[in-house]
Structures are given as structure tokens and as C-alpha cells.
C-alpha atoms as a PDB file:
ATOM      1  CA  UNK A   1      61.421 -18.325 -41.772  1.00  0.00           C
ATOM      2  CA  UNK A   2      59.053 -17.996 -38.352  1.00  0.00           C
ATOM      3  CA  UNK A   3      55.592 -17.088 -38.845  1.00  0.00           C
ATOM      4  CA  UNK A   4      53.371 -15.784 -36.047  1.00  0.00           C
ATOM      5  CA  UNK A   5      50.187 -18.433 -35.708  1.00  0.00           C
ATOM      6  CA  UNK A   6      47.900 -15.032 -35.547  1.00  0.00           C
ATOM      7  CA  UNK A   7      48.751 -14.098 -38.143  1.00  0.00           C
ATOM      8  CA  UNK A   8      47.497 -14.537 -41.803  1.00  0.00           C
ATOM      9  CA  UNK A   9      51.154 -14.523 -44.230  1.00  0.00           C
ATOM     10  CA  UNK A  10      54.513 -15.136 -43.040  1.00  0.00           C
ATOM     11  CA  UNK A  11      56.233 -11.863 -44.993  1.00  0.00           C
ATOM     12  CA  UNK A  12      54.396  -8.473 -45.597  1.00  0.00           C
ATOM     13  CA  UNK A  13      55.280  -6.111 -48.624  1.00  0.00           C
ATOM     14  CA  UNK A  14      54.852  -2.680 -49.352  1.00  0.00           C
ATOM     15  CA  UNK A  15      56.880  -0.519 -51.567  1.00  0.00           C
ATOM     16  CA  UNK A  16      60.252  -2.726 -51.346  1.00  0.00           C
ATOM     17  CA  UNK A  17      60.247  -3.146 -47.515  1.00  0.00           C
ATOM     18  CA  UNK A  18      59.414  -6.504 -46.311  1.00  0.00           C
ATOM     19  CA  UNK A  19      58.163  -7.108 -42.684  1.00  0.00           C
ATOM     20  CA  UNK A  20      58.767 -10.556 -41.085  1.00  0.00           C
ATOM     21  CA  UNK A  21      59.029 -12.168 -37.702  1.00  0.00           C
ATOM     22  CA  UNK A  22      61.936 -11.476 -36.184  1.00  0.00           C
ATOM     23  CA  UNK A  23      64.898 -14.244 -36.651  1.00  0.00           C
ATOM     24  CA  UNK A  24      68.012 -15.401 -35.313  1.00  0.00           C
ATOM     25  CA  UNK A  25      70.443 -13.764 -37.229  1.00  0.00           C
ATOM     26  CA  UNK A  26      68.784 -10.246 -36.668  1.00  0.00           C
ATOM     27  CA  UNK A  27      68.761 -10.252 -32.818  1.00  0.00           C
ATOM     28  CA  UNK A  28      72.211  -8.912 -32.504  1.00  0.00           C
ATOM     29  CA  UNK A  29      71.895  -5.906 -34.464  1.00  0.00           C
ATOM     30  CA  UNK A  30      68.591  -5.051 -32.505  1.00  0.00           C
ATOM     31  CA  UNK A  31      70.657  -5.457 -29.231  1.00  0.00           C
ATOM     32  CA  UNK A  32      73.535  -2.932 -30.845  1.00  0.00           C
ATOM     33  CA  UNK A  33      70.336   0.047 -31.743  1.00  0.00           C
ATOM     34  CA  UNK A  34      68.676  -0.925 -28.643  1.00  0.00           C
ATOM     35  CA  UNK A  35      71.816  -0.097 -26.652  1.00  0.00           C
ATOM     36  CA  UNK A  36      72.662   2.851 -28.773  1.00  0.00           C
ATOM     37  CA  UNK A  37      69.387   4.477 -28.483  1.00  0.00           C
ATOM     38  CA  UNK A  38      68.275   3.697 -25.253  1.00  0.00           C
ATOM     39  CA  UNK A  39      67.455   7.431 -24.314  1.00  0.00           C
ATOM     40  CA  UNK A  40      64.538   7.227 -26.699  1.00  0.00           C
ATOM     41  CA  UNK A  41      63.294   3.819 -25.192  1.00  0.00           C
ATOM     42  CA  UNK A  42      61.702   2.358 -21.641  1.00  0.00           C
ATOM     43  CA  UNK A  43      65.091   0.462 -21.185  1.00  0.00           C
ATOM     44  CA  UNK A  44      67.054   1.464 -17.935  1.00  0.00           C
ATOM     45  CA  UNK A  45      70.256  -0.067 -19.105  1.00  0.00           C
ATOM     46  CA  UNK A  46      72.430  -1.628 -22.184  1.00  0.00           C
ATOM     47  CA  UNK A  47      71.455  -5.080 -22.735  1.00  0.00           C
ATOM     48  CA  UNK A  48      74.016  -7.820 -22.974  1.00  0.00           C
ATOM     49  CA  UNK A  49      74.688 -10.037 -25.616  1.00  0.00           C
ATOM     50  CA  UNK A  50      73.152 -13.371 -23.551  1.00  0.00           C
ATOM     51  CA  UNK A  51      69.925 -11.408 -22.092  1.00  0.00           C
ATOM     52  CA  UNK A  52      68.804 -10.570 -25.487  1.00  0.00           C
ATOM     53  CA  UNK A  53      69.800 -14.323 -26.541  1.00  0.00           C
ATOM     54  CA  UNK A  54      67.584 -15.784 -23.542  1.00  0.00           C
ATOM     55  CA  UNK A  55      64.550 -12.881 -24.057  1.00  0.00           C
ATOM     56  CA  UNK A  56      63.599 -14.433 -27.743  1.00  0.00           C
ATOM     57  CA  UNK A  57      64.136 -18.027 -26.963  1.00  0.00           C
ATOM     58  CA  UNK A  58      62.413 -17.642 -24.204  1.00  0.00           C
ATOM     59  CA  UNK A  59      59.773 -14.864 -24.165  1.00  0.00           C
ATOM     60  CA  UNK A  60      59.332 -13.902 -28.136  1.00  0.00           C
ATOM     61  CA  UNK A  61      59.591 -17.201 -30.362  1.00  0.00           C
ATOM     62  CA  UNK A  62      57.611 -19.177 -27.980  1.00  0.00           C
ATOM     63  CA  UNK A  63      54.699 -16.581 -28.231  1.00  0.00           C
ATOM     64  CA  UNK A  64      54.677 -17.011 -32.064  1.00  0.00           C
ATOM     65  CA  UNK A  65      52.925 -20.372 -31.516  1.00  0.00           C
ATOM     66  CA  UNK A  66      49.885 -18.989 -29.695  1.00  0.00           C
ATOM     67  CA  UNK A  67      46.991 -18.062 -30.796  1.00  0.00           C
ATOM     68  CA  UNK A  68      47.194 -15.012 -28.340  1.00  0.00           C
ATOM     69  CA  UNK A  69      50.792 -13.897 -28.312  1.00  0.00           C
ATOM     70  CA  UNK A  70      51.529 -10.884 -26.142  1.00  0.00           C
ATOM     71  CA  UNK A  71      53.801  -9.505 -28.530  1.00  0.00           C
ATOM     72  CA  UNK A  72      54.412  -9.294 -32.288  1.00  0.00           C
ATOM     73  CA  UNK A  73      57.677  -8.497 -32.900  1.00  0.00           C
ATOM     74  CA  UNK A  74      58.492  -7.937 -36.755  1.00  0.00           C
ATOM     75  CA  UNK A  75      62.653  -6.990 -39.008  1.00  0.00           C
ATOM     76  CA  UNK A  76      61.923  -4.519 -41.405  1.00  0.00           C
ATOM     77  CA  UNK A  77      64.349  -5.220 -44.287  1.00  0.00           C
ATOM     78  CA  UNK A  78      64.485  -2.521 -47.149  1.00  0.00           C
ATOM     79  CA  UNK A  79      65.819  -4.611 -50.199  1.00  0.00           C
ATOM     80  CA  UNK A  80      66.840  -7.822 -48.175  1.00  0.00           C
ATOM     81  CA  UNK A  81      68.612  -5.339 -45.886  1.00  0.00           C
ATOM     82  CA  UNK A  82      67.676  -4.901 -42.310  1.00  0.00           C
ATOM     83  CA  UNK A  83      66.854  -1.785 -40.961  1.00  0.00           C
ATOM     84  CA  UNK A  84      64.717  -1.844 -38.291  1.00  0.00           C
ATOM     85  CA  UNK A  85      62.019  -3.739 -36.353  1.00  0.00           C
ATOM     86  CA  UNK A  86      59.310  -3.065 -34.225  1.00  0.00           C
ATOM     87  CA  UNK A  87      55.398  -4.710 -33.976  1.00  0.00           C
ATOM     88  CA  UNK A  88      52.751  -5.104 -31.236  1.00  0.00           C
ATOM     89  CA  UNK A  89      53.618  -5.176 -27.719  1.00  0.00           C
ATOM     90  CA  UNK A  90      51.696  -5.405 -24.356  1.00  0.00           C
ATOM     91  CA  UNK A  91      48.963  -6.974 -26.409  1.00  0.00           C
ATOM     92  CA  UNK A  92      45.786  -7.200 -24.153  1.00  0.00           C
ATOM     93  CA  UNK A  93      43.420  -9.300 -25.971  1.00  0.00           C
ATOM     94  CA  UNK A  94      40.582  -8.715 -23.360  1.00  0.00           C
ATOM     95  CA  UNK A  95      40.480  -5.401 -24.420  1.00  0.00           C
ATOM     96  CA  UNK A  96      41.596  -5.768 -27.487  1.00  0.00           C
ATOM     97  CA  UNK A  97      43.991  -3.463 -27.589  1.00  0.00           C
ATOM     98  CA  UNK A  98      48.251  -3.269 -28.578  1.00  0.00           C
ATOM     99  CA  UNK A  99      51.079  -0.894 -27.811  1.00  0.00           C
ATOM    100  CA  UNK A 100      53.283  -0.151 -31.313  1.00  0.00           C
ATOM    101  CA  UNK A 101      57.090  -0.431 -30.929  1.00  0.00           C
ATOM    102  CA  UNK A 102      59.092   0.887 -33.173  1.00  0.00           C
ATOM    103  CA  UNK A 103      63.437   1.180 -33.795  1.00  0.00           C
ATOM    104  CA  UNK A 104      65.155   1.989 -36.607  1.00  0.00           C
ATOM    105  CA  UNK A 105      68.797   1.808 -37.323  1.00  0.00           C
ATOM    106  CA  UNK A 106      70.640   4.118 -35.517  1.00  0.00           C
ATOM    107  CA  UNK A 107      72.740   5.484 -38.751  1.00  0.00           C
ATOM    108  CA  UNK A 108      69.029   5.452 -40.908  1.00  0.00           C
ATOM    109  CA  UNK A 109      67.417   7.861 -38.229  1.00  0.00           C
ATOM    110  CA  UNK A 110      69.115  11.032 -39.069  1.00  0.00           C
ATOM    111  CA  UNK A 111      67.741  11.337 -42.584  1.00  0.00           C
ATOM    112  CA  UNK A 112      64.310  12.530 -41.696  1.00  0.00           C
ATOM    113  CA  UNK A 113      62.773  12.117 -44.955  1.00  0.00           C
ATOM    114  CA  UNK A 114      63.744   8.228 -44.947  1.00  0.00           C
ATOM    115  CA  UNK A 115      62.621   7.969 -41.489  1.00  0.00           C
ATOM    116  CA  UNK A 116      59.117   9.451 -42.311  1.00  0.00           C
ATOM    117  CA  UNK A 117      58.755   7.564 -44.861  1.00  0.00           C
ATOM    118  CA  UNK A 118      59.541   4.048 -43.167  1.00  0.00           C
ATOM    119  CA  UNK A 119      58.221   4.834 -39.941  1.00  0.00           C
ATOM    120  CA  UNK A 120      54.704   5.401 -42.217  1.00  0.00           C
ATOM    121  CA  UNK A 121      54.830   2.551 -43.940  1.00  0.00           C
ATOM    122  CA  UNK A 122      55.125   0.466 -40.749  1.00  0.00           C
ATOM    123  CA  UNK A 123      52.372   2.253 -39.161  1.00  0.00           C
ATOM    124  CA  UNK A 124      49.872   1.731 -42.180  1.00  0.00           C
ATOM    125  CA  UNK A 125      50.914  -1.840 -42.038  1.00  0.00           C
ATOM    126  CA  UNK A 126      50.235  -2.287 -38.632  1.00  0.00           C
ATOM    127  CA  UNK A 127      46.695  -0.749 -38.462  1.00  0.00           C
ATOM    128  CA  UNK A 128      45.840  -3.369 -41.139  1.00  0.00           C
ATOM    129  CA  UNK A 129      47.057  -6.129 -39.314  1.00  0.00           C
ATOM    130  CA  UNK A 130      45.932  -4.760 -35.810  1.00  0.00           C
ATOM    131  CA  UNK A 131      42.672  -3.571 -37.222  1.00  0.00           C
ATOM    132  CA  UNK A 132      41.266  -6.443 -40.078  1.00  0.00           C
ATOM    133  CA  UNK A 133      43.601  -9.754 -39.046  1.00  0.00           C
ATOM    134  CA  UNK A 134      43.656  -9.265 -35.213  1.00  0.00           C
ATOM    135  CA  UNK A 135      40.102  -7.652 -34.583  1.00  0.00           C
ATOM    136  CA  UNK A 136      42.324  -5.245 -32.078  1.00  0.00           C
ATOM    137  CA  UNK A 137      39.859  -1.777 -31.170  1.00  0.00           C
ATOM    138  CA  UNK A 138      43.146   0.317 -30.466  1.00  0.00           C
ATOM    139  CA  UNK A 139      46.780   0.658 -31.423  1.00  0.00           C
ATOM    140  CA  UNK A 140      48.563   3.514 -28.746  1.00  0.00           C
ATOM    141  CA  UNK A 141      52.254   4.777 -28.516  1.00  0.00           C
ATOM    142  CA  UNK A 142      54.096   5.981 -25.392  1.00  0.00           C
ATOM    143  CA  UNK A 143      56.586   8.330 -26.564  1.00  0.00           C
ATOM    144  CA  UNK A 144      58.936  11.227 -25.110  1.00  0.00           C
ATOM    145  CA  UNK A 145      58.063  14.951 -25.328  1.00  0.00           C
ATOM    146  CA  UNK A 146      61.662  15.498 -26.705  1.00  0.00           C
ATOM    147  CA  UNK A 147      60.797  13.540 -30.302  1.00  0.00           C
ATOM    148  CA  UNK A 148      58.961  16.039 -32.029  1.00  0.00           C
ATOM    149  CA  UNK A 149      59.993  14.571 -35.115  1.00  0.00           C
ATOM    150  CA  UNK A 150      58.880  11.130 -34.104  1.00  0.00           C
ATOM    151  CA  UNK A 151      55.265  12.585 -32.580  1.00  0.00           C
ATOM    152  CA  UNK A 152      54.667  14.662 -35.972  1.00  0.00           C
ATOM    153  CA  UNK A 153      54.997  11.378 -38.024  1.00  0.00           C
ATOM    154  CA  UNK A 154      52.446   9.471 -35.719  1.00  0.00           C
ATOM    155  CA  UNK A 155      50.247  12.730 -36.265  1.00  0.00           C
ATOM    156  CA  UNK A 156      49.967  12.548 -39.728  1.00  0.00           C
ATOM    157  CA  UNK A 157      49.339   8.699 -39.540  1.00  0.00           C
ATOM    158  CA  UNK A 158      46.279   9.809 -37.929  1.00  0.00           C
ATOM    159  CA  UNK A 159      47.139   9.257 -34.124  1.00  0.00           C
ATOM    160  CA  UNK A 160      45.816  11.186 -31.699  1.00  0.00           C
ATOM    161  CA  UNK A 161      46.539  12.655 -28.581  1.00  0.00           C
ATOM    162  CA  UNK A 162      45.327  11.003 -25.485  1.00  0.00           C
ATOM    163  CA  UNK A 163      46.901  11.890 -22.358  1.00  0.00           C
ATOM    164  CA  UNK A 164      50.315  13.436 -21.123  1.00  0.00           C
ATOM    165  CA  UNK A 165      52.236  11.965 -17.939  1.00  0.00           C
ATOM    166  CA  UNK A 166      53.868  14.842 -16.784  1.00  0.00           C
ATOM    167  CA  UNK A 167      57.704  14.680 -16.004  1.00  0.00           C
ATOM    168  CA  UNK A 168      56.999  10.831 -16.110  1.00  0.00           C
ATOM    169  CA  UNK A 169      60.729   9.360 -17.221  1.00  0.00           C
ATOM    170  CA  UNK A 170      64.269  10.539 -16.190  1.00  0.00           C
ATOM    171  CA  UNK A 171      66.587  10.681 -19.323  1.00  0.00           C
ATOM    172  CA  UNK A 172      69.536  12.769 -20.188  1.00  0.00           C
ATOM    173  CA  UNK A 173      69.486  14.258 -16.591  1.00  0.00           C
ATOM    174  CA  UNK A 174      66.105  15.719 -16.809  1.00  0.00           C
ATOM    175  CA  UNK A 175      62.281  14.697 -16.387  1.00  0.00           C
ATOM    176  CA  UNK A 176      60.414  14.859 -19.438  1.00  0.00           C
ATOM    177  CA  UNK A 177      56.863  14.061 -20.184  1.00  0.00           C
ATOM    178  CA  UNK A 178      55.353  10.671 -21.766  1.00  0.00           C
ATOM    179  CA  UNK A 179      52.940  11.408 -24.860  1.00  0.00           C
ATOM    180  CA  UNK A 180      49.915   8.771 -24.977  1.00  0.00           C
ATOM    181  CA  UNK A 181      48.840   8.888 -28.974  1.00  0.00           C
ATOM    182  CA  UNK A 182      46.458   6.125 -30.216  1.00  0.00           C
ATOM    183  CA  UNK A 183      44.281   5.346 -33.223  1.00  0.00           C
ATOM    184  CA  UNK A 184      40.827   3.302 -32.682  1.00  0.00           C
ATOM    185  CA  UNK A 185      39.366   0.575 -34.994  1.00  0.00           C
ATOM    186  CA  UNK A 186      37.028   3.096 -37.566  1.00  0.00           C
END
């Protein structure tokens, strides 16, 4: 199992869901919920098989060795299953600050309870590692007016609101607007 050098354990636990670096064998699954759910993401269009190959050999696992990766990508596996992933991206350790991805899988999102529920554990997770192992000031989401759902959950995780880009992304043959939430470092 990959461990990120930043970071302090190679597997994270809370209430059976284990959080990991990403590996090998769960790339291809990723690629399959990317491509499924790519109206909820910044991807323009389905990834293929070989480009998500040639993005972790060659842009993820390499960063995992640094001291000062630019992104921390991490499975989240409910009972040795996988179910999702998701970490810190577009980490700017100037200014100390990370953007939090998150994806779960595409037949796990419609029960909303389960979603809440995992989508709050990862968050709580990744303001401790952000906040006490990193020294990061601020974790911040971009995310799409149309996922109320998704928005209320970041809410009650204590995110706020910091700015709207108005009709900012094309999707589903509309504009819609880009919510900025974020937490800072207390």
C-alpha cells in the first residue's frame, strides 16, 4: 500500500470506512464514476481508459513522494469495499491553502442518508489532516448551484459561503452558477 510522504499514517479509520492513497487496482472504477458523473464535475469530456492510466503514473503517484504534493488523492473503502475517493487538490502551500474533491459511487449517491453520512465523515477527516498534519489555513469547495443536496451537507460541516460565479459553467444545456464554500484553520 502507497503512503503520501506528508502525511503522518498510511490508512485512516473512522466508523468502518478506511481512507488510503489511491492504488492501482482502484483507478478504473474512478474512471467509470468520473465518466458517469461528469455533469457534477470540472471535466469537459469522458476520460479514456489510457489517460487515466498515464494521469496517476505520471501526475498522482509521483507527487506522493514529495514533501509538497499538489494533490492528495485518497479510496474510501466502506468494509474493504470501495466506494468513493476524493482528497486535496490544487494544494498551494504558499498560501497554505487546498481545494476538497470529492466522488462517490454513482449507484451509492442516490441514498441521501448514506451519502450524508460518508460525505461527513470525509470532510471531518480532511479538516484534521488539512488543519493539524498539513498546517493548511483553508480547505474551499467549488460546487454547482444545482446540488443542493451536496451544498447542505458542506453547510452543516461548517463551510461557509464565500463567493458565487454567476452563470460560470455550461452543463446540461444551461449556465449555472459555481458556489465558493470554505472552512479556515480555527
Amino acid at each position: 500500500m502507497k503512503k503520501y510522504r506528508c502525511l503522518n499514517k498510511t490508512v485512516y479509520f473512522s466508523n468502518n470506512i478506511s481512507f488510503f492513497a489511491v492504488n492501482k487496482m482502484d483507478i478504473e472504477i474512478i474512471r467509470l464514476w468520473r465518466n458517469a458523473q461528469i455533469n457534477v464535475l470540472r471535466q469537459i469530456k469522458k476520460i479514456q481508459k489510457k489517460q487515466q492510466q498515464e494521469y496517476f503514473q505520471y501526475q498522482i503517484w509521483p507527487e506522493m513522494l514529495k514533501k509538497y504534493p499538489k494533490n492528495i488523492l485518497l479510496s474510501i473503502k466502506l468494509k474493504n469495499q470501495l466506494i468513493g475517493y476524493g482528497g486535496l487538490t490544487n494544494i498551494s502551500w504558499y498560501n497554505r491553502r487546498a481545494e476538497i474533491s470529492f466522488l462517490l459511487n454513482n449507484k451509492l449517491i442516490k441514498n441521501k442518508q448514506f451519502y450524508k453520512m460518508i460525505f461527513s465523515e470525509f470532510l471531518t477527516l480532511l479538516k484534521k489532516i488539512a488543519f493539524k498534519e498539513l498546517k493548511l489555513n483553508k480547505i474551499y469547495t467549488e460546487t454547482y448551484s444545482s446540488r443542493k443536496f451536496h451544498i447542505s451537507i458542506l453547510k452543516k460541516n461548517d463551510f461557509k459561503l464565500e463567493g458565487k460565479l454567476k452563470k460560470h459553467v455550461y452543463i446540461i444545456n444551461k449556465f449555472q452558477d459555481s458556489l465558493l464554500h470554505a472552512i479556515i484553520k480555527r
